[in-house]
C-alpha atoms as a PDB file:
ATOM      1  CA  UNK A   1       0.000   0.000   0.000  1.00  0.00           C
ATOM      2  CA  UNK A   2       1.169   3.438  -0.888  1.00  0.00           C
ATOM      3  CA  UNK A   3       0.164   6.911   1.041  1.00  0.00           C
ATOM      4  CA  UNK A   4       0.062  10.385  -0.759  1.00  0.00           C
ATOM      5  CA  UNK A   5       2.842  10.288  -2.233  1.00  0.00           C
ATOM      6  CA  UNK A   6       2.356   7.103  -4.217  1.00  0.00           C
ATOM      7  CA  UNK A   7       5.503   5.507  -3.196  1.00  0.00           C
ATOM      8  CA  UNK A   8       5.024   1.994  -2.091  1.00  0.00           C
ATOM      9  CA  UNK A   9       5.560   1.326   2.005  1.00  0.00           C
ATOM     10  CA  UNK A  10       8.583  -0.852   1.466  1.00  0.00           C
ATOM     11  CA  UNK A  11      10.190   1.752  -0.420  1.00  0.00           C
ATOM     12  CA  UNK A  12      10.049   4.857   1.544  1.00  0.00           C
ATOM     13  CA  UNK A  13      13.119   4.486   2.951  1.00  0.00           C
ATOM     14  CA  UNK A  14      14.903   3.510  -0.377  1.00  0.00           C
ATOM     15  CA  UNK A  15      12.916   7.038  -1.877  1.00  0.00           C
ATOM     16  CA  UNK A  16      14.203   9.126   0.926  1.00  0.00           C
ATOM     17  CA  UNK A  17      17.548   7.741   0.658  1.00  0.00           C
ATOM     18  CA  UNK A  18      17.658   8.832  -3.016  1.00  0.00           C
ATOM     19  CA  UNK A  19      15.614  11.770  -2.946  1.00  0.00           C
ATOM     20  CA  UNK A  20      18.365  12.993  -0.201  1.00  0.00           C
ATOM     21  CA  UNK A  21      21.496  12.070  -2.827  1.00  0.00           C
ATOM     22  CA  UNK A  22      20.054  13.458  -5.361  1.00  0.00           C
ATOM     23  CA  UNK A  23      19.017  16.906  -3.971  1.00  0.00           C
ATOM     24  CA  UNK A  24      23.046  16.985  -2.636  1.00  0.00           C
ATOM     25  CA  UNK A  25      23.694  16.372  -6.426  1.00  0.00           C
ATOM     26  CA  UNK A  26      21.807  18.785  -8.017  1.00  0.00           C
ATOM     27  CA  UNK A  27      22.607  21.655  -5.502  1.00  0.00           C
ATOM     28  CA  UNK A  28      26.161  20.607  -5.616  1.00  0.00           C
ATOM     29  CA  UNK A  29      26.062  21.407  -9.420  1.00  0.00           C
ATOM     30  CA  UNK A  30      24.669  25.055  -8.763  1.00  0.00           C
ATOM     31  CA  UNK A  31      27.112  25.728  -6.428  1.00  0.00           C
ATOM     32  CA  UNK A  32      30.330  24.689  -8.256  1.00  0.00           C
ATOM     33  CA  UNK A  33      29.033  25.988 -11.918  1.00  0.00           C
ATOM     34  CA  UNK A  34      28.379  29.392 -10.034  1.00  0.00           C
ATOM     35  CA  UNK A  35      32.064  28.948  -8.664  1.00  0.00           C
ATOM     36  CA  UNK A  36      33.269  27.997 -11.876  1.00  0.00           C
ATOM     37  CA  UNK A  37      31.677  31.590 -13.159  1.00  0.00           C
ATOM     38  CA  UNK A  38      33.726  33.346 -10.336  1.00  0.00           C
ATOM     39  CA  UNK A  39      37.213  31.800 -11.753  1.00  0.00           C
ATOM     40  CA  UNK A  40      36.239  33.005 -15.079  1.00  0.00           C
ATOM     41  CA  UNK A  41      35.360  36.224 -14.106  1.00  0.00           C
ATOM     42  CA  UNK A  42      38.394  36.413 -11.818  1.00  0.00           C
ATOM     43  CA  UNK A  43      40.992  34.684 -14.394  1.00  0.00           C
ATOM     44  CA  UNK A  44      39.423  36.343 -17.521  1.00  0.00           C
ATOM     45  CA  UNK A  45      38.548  39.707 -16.264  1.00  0.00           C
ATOM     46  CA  UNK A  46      39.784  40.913 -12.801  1.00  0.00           C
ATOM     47  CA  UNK A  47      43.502  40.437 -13.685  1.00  0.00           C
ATOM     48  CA  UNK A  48      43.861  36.790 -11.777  1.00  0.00           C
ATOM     49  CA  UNK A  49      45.386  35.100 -15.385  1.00  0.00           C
ATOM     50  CA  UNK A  50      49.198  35.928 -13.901  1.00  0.00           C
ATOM     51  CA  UNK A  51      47.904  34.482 -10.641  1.00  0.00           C
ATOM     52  CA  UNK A  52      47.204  30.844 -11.965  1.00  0.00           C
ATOM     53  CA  UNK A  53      49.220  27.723 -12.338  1.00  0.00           C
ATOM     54  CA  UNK A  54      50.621  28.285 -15.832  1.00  0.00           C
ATOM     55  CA  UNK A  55      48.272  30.605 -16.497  1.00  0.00           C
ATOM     56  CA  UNK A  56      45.846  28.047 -16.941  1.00  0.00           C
ATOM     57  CA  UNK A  57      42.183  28.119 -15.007  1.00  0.00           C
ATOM     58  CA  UNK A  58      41.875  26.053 -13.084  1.00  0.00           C
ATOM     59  CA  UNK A  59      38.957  23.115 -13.512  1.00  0.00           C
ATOM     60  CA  UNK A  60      38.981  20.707 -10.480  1.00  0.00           C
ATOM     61  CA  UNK A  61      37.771  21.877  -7.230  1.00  0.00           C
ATOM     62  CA  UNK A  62      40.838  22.231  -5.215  1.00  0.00           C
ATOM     63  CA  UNK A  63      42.827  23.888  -7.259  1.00  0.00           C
ATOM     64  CA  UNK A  64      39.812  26.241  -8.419  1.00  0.00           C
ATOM     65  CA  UNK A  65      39.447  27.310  -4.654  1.00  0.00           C
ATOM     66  CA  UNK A  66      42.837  27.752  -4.422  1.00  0.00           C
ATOM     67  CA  UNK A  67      42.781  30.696  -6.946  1.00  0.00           C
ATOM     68  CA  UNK A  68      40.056  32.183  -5.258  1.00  0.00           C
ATOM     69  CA  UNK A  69      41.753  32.514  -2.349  1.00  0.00           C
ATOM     70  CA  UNK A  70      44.893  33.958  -3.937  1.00  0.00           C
ATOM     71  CA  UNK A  71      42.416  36.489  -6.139  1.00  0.00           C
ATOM     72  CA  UNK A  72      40.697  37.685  -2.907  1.00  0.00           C
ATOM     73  CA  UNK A  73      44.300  38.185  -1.092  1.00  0.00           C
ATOM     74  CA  UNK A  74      46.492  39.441  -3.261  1.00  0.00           C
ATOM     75  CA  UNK A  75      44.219  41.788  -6.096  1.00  0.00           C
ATOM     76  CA  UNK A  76      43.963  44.823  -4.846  1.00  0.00           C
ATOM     77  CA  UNK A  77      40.590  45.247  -6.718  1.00  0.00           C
ATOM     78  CA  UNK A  78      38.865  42.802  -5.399  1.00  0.00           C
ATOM     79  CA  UNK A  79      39.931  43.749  -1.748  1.00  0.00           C
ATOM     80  CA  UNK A  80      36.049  44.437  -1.050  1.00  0.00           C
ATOM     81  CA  UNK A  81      35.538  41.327  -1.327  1.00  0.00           C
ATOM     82  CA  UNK A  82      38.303  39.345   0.592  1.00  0.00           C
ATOM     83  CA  UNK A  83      36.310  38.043   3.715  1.00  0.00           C
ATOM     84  CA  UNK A  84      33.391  37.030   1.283  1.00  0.00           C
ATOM     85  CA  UNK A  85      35.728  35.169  -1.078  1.00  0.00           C
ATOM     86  CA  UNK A  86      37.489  33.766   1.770  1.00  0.00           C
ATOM     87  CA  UNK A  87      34.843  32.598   3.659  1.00  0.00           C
ATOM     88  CA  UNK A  88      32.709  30.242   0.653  1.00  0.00           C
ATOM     89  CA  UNK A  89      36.253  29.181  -0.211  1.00  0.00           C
ATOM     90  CA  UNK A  90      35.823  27.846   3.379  1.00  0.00           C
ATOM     91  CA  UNK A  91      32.550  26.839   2.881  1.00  0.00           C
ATOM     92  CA  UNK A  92      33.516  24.289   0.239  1.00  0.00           C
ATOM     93  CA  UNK A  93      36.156  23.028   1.650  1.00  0.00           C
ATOM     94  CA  UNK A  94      33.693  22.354   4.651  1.00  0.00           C
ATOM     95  CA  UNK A  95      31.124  20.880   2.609  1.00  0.00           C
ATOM     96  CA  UNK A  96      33.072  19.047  -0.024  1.00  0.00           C
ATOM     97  CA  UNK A  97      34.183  16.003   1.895  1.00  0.00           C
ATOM     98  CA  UNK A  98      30.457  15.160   2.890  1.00  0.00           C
ATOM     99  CA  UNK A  99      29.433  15.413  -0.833  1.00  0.00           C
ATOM    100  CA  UNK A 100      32.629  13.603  -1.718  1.00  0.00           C
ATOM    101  CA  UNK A 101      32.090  10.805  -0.042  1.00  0.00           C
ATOM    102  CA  UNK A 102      27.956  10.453  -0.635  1.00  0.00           C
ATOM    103  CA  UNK A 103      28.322  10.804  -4.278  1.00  0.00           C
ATOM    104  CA  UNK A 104      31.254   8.691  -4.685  1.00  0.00           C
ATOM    105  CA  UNK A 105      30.467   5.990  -1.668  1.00  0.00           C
ATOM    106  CA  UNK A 106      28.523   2.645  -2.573  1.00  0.00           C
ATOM    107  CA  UNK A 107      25.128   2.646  -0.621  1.00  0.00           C
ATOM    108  CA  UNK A 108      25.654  -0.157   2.236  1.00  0.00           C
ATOM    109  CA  UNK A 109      22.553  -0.234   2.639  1.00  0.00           C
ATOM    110  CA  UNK A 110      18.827   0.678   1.155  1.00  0.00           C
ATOM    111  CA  UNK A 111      16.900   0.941   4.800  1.00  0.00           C
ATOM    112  CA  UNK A 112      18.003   3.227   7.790  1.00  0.00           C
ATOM    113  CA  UNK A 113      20.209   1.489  10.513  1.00  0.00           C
ATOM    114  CA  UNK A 114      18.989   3.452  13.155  1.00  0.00           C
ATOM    115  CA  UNK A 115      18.801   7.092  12.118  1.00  0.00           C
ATOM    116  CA  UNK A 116      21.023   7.076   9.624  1.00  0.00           C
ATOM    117  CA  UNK A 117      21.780   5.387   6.130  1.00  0.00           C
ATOM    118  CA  UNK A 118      25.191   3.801   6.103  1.00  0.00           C
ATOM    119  CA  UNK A 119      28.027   4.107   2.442  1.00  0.00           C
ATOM    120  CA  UNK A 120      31.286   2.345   2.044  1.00  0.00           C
ATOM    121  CA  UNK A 121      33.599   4.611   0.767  1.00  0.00           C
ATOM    122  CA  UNK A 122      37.252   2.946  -0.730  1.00  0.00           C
ATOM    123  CA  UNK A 123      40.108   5.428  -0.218  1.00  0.00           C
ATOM    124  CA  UNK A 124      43.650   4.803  -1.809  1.00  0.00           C
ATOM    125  CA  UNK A 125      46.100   5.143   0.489  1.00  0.00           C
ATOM    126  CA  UNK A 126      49.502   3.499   0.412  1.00  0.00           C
ATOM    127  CA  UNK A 127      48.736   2.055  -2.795  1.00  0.00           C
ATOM    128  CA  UNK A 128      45.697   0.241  -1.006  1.00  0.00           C
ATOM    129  CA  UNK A 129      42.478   0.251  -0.867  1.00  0.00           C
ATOM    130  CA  UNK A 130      40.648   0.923   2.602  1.00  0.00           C
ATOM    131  CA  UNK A 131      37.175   0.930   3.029  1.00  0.00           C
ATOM    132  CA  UNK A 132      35.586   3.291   5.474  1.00  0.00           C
ATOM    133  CA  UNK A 133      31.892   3.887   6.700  1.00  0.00           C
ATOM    134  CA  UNK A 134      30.250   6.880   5.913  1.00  0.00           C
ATOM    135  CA  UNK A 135      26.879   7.805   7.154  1.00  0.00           C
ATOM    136  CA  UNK A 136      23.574  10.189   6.636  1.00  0.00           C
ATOM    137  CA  UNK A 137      21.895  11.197   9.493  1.00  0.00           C
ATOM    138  CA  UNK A 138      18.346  11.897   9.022  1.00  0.00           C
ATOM    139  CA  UNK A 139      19.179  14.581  12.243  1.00  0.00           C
ATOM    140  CA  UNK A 140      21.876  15.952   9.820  1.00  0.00           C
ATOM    141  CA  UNK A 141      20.284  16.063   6.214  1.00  0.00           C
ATOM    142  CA  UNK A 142      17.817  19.571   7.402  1.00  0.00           C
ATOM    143  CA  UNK A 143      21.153  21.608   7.907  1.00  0.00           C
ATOM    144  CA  UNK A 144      23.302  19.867   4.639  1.00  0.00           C
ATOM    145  CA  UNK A 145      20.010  20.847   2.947  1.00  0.00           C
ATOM    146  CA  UNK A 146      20.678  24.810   4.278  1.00  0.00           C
ATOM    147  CA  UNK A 147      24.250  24.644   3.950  1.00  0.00           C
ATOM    148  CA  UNK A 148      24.276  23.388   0.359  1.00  0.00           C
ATOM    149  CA  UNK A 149      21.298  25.728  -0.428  1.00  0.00           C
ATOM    150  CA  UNK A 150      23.267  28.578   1.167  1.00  0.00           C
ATOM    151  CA  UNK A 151      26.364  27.314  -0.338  1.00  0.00           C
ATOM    152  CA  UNK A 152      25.002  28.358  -4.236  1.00  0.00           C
ATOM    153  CA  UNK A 153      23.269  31.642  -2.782  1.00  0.00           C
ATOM    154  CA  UNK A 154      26.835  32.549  -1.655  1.00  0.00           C
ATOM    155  CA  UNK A 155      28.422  31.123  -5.131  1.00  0.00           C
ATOM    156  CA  UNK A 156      26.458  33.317  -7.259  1.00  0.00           C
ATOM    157  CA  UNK A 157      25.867  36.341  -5.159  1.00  0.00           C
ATOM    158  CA  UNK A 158      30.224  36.419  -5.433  1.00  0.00           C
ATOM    159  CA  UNK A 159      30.244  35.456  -8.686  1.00  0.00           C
ATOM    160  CA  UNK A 160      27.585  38.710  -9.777  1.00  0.00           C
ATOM    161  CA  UNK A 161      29.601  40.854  -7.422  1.00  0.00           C
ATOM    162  CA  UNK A 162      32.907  40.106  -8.887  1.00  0.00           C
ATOM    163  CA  UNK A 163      31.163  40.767 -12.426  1.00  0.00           C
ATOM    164  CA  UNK A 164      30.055  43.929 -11.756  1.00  0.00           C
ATOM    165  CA  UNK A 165      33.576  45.576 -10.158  1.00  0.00           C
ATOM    166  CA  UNK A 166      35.805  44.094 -13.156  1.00  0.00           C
ATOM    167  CA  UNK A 167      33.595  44.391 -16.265  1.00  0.00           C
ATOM    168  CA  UNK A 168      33.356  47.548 -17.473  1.00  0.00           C
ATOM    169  CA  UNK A 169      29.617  48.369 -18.589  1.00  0.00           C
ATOM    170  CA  UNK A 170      29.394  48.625 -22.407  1.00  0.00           C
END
């Protein structure tokens, strides 16, 4: 029997378990393509180029915050927005691992063991493979949901600010 929501009983648990990977997922996407509009702004328009590896930008995650932070500290134009900048840079870092290791963990299991839903996560370390547990809360999921939320607010609200003090309207 199904309620409202016309999700079978036995698969509630299996629903909110997905429902909960992919909302991290999708807002996980916002965030990092509104950070990925940041480093363009900041490599292509604020001066940051000289400030990259190579002058390359950068693509993966780390080294993408990485140039944030050095744009934020060391151009003086963008010195209005150094505890901003600073602070999401933080803000990923913080949330990354979390997302890391739900996206790229194997579901242990499809029902709750106690209040939480349980991944195996295989790190390399050592040229080995170690397996770890990883687990969702449901107590935890409310404020991942805000901080992931507030974590693309932040993203683009930068991103737009940024814009507007290097581009020169036409």
């Amino acid at each position: 029997m199904s309620d409202d929501s016309g999700v079978p009983a036995e698969y509630k648990d299996m629903d909110a378990l997905f429902r909960a990977i992919g909302f991290v997922v999708v807002q996980w996407g916002q965030a990092e393509q509104s950070l990925d509009l940041l480093v363009a702004a900041l490599f292509q328009e604020c001066g940051g180029k000289r400030l990259a590896k190579k002058n390359r930008m950068p693509v993966m995650l780390a080294p993408k915050l990485e140039f944030v932070r050095k744009c934020v500290s060391q151009l003086p134009k963008l010195a209005p927005f150094n505890e901003e900048g600073l602070a999401l840079v933080g803000a990923f870092d913080r949330l990354s691992q979390k997302r890391h290791d739900l996206i790229h963990g194997a579901v242990a299991s499809l029902s709750p063991v106690g209040d939480a839903f349980s991944f195996v996560k295989l790190d390399v370390k050592d040229n080995f493979h170690h397996a770890r547990e990883v687990r969702l809360q449901a107590s935890e999921f409310p404020a991942l949901t805000k901080d992931l939320v507030r974590l693309g607010a932040d993203a683009t609200a930068l991103a737009r600010k940024v814009w507007d003090q290097c581009v020169k309207p036409t």
